[in-house]
N, C-alpha and C. Protein backbone atom coordinates (compact mmCIF):
# COMPACT_ATOMS: atom_id res chain seq x y z
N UNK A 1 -43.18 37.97 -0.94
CA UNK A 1 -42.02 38.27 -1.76
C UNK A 1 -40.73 38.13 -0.94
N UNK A 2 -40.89 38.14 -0.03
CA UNK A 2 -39.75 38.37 1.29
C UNK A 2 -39.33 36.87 1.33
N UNK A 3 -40.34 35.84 1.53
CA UNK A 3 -39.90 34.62 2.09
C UNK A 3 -39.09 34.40 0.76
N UNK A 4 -39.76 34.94 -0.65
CA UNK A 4 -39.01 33.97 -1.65
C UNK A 4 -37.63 34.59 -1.69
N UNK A 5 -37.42 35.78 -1.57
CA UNK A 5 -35.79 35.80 -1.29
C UNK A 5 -35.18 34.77 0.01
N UNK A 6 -35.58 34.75 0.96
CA UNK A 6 -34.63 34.07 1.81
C UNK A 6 -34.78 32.59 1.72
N UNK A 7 -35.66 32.20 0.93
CA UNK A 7 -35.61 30.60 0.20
C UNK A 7 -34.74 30.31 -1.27
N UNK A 8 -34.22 31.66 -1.85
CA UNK A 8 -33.50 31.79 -3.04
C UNK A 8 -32.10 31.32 -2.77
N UNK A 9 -31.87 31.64 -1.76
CA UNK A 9 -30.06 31.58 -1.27
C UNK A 9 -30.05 30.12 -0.72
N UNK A 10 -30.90 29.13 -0.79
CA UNK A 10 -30.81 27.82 -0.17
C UNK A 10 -31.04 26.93 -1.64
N UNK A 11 -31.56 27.49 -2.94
CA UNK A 11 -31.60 27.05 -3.99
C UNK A 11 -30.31 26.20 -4.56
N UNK A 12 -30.12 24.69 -5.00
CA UNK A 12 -29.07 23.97 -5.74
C UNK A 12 -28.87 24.82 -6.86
N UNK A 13 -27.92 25.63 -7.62
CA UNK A 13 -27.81 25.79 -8.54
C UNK A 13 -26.80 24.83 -9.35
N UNK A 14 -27.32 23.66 -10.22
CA UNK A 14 -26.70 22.75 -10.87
C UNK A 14 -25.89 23.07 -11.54
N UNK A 15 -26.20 24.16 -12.22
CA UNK A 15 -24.96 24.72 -13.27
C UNK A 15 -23.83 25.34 -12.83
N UNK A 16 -23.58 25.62 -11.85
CA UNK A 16 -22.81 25.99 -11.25
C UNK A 16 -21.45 25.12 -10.61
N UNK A 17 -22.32 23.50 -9.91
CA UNK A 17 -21.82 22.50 -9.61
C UNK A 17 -21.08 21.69 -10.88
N UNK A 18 -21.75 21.49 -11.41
CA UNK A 18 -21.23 20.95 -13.00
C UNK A 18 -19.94 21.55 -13.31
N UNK A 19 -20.01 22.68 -13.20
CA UNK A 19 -18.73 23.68 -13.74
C UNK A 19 -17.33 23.30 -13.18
N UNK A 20 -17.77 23.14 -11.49
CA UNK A 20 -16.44 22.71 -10.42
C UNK A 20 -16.13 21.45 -10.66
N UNK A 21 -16.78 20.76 -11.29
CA UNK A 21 -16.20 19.00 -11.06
C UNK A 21 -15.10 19.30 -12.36
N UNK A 22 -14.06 18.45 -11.67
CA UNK A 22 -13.01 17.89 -12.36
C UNK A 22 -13.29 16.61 -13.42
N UNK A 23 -12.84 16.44 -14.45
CA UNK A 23 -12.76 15.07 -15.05
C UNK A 23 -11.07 14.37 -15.06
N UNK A 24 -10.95 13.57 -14.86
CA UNK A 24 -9.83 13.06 -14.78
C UNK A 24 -9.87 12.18 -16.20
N UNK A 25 -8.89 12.49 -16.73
CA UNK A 25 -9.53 11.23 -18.00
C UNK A 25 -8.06 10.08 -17.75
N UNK A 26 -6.87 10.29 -17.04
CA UNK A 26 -5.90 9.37 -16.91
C UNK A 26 -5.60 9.42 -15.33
N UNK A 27 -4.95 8.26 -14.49
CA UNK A 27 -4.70 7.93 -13.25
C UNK A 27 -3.06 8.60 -13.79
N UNK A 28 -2.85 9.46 -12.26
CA UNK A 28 -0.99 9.70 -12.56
C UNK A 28 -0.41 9.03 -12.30
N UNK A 29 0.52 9.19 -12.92
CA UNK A 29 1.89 8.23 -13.77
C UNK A 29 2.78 8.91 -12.67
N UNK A 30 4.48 7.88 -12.68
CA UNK A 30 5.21 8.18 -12.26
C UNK A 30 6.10 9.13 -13.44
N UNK A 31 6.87 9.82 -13.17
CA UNK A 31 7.42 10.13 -14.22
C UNK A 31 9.43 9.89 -14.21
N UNK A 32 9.25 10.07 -15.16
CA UNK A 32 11.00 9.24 -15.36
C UNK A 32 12.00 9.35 -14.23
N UNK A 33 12.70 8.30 -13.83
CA UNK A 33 13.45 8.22 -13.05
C UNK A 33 12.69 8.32 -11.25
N UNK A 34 11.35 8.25 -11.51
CA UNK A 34 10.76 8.44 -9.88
C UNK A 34 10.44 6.80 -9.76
N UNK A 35 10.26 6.61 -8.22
CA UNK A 35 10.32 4.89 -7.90
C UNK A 35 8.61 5.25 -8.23
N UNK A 36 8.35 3.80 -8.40
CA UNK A 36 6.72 3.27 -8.23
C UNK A 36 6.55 1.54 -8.12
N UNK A 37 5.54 1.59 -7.66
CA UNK A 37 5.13 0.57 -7.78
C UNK A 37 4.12 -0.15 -8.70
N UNK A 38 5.21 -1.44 -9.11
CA UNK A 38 4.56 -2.44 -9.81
C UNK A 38 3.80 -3.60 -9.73
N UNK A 39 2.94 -3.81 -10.68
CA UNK A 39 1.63 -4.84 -10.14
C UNK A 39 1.42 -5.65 -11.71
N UNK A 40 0.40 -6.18 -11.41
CA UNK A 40 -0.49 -6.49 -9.87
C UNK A 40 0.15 -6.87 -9.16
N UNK A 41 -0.38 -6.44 -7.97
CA UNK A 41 -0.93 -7.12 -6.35
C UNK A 41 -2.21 -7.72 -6.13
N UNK A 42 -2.17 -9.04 -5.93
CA UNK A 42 -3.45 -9.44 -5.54
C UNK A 42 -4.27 -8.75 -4.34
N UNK A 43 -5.27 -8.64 -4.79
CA UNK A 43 -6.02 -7.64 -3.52
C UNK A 43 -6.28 -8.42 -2.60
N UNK A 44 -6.35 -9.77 -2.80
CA UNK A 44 -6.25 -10.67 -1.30
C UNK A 44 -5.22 -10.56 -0.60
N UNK A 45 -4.60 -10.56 -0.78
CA UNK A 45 -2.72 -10.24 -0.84
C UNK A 45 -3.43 -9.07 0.50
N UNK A 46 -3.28 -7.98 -0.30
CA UNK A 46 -3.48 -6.89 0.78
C UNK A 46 -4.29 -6.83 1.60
N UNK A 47 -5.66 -7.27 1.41
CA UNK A 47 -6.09 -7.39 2.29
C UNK A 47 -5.79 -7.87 3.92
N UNK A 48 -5.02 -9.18 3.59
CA UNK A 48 -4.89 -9.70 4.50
C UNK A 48 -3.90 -9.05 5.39
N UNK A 49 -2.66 -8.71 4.54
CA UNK A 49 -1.74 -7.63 5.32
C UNK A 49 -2.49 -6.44 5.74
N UNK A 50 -3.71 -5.67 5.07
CA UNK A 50 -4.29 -4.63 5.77
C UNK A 50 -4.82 -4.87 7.33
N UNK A 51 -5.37 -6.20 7.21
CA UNK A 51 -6.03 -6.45 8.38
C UNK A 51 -4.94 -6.98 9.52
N UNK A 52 -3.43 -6.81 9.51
CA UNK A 52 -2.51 -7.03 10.79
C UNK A 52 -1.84 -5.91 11.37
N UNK A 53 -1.90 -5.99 12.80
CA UNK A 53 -1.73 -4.73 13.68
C UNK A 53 0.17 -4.36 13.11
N UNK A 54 -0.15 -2.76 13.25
CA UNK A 54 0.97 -2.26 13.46
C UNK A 54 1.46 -1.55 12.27
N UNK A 55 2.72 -1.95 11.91
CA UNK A 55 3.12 -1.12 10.44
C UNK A 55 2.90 -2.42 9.38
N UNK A 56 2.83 -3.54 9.38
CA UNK A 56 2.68 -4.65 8.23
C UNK A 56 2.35 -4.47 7.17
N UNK A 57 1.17 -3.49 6.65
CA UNK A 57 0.67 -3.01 5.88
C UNK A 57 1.66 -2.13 5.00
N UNK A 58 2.58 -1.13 5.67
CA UNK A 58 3.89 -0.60 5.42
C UNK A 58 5.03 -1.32 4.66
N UNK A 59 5.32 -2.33 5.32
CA UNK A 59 6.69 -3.62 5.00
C UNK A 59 6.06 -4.44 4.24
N UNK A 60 4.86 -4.53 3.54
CA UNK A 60 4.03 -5.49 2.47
C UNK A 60 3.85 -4.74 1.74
N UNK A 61 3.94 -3.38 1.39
CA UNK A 61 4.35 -2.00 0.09
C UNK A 61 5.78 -2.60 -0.54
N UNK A 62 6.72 -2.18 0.83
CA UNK A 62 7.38 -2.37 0.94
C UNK A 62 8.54 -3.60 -0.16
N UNK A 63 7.88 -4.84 0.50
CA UNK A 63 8.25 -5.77 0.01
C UNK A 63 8.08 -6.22 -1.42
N UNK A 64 6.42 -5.65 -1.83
CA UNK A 64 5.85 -5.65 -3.22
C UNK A 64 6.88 -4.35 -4.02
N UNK A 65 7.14 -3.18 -3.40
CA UNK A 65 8.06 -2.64 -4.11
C UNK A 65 8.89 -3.30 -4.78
N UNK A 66 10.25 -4.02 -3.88
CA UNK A 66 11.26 -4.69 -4.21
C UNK A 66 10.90 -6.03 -5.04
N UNK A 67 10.03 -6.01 -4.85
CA UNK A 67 9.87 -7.56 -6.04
C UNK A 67 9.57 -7.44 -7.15
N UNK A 68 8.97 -5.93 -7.27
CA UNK A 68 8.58 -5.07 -8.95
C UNK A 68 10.04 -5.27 -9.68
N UNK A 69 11.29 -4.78 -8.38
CA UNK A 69 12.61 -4.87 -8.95
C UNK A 69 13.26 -6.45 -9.16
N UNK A 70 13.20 -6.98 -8.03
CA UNK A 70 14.37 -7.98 -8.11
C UNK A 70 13.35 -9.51 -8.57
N UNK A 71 11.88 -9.16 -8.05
CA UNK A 71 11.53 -10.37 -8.30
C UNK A 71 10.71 -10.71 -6.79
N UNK A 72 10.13 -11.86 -6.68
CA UNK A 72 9.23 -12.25 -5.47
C UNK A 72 10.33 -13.17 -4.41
N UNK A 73 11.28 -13.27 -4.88
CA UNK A 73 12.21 -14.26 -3.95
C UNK A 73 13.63 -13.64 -3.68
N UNK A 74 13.88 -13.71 -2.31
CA UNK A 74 15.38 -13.85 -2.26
C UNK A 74 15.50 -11.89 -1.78
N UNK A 75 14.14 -11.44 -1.35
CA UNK A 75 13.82 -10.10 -0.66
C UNK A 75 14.83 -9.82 0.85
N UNK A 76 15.55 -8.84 0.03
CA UNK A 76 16.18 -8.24 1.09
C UNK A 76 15.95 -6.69 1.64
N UNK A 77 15.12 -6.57 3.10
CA UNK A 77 15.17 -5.03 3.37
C UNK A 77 15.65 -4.67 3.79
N UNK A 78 15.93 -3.13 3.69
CA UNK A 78 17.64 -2.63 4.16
C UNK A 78 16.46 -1.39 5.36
N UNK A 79 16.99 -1.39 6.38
CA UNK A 79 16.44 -0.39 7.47
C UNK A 79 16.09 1.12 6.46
N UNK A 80 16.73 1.65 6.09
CA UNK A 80 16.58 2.92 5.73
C UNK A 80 15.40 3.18 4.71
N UNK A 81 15.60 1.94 3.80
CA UNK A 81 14.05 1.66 3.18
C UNK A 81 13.03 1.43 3.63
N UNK A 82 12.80 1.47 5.24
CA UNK A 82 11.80 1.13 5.68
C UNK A 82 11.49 2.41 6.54
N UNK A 83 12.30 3.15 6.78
CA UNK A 83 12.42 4.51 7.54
C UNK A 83 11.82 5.68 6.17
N UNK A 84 11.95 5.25 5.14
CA UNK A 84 11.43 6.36 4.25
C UNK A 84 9.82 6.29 4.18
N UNK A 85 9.34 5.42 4.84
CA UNK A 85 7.64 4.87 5.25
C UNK A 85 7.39 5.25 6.25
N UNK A 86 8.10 5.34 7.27
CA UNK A 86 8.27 5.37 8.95
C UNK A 86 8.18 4.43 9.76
N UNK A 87 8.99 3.68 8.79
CA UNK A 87 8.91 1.97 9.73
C UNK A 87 10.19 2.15 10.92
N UNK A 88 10.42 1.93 11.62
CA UNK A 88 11.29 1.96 12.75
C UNK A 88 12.13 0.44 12.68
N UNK A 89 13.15 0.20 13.54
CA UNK A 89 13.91 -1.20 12.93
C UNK A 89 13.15 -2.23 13.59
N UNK A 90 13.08 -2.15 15.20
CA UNK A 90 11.64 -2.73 15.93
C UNK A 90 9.95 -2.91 15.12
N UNK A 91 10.16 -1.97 14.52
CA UNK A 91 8.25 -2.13 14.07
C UNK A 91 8.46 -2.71 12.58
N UNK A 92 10.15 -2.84 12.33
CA UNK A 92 10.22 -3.53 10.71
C UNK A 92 9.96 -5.01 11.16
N UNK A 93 10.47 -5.19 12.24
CA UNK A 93 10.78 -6.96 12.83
C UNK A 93 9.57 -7.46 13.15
N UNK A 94 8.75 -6.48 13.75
CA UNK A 94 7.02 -6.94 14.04
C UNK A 94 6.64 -7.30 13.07
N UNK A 95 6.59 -6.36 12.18
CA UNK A 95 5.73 -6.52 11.19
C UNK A 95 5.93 -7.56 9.89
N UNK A 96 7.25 -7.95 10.24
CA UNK A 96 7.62 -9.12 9.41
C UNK A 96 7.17 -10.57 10.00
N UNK A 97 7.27 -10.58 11.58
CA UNK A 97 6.49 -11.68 11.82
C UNK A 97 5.57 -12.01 11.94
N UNK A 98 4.12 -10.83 11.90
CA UNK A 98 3.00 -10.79 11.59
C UNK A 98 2.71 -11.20 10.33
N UNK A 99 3.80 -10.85 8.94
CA UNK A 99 3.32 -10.96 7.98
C UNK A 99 3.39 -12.40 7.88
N UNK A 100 4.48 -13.02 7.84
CA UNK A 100 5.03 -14.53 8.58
C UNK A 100 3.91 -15.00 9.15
N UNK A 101 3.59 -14.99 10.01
CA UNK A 101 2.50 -15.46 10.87
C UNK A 101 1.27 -16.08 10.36
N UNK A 102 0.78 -14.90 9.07
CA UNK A 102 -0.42 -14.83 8.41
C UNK A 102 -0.44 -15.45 6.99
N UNK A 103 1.54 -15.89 6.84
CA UNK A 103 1.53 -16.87 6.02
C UNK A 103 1.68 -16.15 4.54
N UNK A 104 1.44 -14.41 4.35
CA UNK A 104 2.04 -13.99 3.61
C UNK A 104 3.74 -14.22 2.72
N UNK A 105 4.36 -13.98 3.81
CA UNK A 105 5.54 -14.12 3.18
C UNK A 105 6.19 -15.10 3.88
N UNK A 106 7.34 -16.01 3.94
CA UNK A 106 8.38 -16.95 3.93
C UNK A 106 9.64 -16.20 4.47
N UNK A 107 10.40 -15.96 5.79
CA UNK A 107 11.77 -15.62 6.14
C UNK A 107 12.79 -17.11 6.49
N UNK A 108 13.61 -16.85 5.73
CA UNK A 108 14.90 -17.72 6.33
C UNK A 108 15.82 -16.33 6.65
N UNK A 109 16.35 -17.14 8.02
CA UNK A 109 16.98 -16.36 8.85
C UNK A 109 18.35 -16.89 9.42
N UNK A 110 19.68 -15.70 9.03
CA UNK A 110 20.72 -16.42 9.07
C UNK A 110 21.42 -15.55 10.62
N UNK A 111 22.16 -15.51 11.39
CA UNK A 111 22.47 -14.87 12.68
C UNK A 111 23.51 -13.98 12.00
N UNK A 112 23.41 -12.65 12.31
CA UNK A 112 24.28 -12.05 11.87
C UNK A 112 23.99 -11.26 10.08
N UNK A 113 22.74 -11.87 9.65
CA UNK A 113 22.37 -11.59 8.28
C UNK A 113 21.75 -10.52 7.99
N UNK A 114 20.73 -9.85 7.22
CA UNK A 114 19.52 -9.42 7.02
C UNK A 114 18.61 -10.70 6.10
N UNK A 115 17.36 -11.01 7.08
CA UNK A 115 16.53 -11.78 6.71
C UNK A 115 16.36 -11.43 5.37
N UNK A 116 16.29 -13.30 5.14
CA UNK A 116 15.88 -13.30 3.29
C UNK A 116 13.96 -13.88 2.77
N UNK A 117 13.64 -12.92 2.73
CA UNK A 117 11.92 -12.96 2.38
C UNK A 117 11.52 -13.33 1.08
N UNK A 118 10.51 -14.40 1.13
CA UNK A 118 9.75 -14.63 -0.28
C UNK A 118 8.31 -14.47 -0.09
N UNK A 119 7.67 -13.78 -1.14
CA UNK A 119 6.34 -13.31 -0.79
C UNK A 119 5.90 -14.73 -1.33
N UNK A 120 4.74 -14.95 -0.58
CA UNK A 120 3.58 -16.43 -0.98
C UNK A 120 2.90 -16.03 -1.32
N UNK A 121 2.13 -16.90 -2.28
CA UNK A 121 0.77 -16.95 -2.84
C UNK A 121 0.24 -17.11 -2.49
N UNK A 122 -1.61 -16.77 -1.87
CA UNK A 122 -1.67 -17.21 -0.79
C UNK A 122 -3.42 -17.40 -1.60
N UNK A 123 -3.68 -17.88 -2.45
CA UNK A 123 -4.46 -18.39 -3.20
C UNK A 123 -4.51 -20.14 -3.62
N UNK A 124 -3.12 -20.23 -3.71
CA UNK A 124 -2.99 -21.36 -4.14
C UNK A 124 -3.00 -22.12 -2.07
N UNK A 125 -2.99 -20.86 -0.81
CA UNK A 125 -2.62 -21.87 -0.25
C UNK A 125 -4.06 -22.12 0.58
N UNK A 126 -4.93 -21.74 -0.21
CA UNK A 126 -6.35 -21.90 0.61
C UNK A 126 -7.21 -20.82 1.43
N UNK A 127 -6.28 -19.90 1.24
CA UNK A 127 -7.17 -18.96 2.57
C UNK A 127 -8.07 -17.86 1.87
């Protein structure tokens, strides 16, 4: 009688578990006047920015943010938008030529400017 008490307290009680689960029946929403982000994003897309060192992954939010707004061309980032991520102005410049690099996005670069970015497709370009 002894063992079956101290084998009682190791018992699953299912009904119990059942009770704690949550159901979610909707994904949260932004609500009025808060920023979000718009999609799709191709998940190749990210992927590929997931897989480059540093913050890239950050400045490819980033960039997909601003194109929800203005569009995929003609991307301009302003430092402070990249500091609300914790991009630094150094780790914004890395990570733009990594993204560059990998053929994500397109910079023309004027001296004296803030670089002008177009995100690529990068489906149509084979990879």
């Amino acid at each position: 009688m002894e063992k079956e008490k101290d084998f009682a307290q190791f018992r699953f009680d299912q009904s119990k578990e059942e009770k704690s689960l949550v159901t979610v029946k909707k994904l949260p929403r932004h609500k009025a006047g808060e920023k979000f982000l718009k999609g799709p994003i191709p998940r190749k897309w990210l992927e590929e920015a997931a897989r480059l060192p540093g913050k890239a992954l950050h400045v490819a939010i980033e960039l997909w943010f601003w194109a929800g707004i203005i569009g995929p061309h003609g991307i301009r980032l302003k430092g402070a938008n990249l500091l609300s991520l914790g991009v630094k102005r150094h780790s914004g410049y890395r990570a733009i030529n990594e993204l560059e690099g990998a053929g994500l996005i397109s910079v023309k670069r004027v001296a004296g400017r803030k670089p002008v970015i177009n995100l690529n497709d990068i489906s149509s370009a084979g990879k």
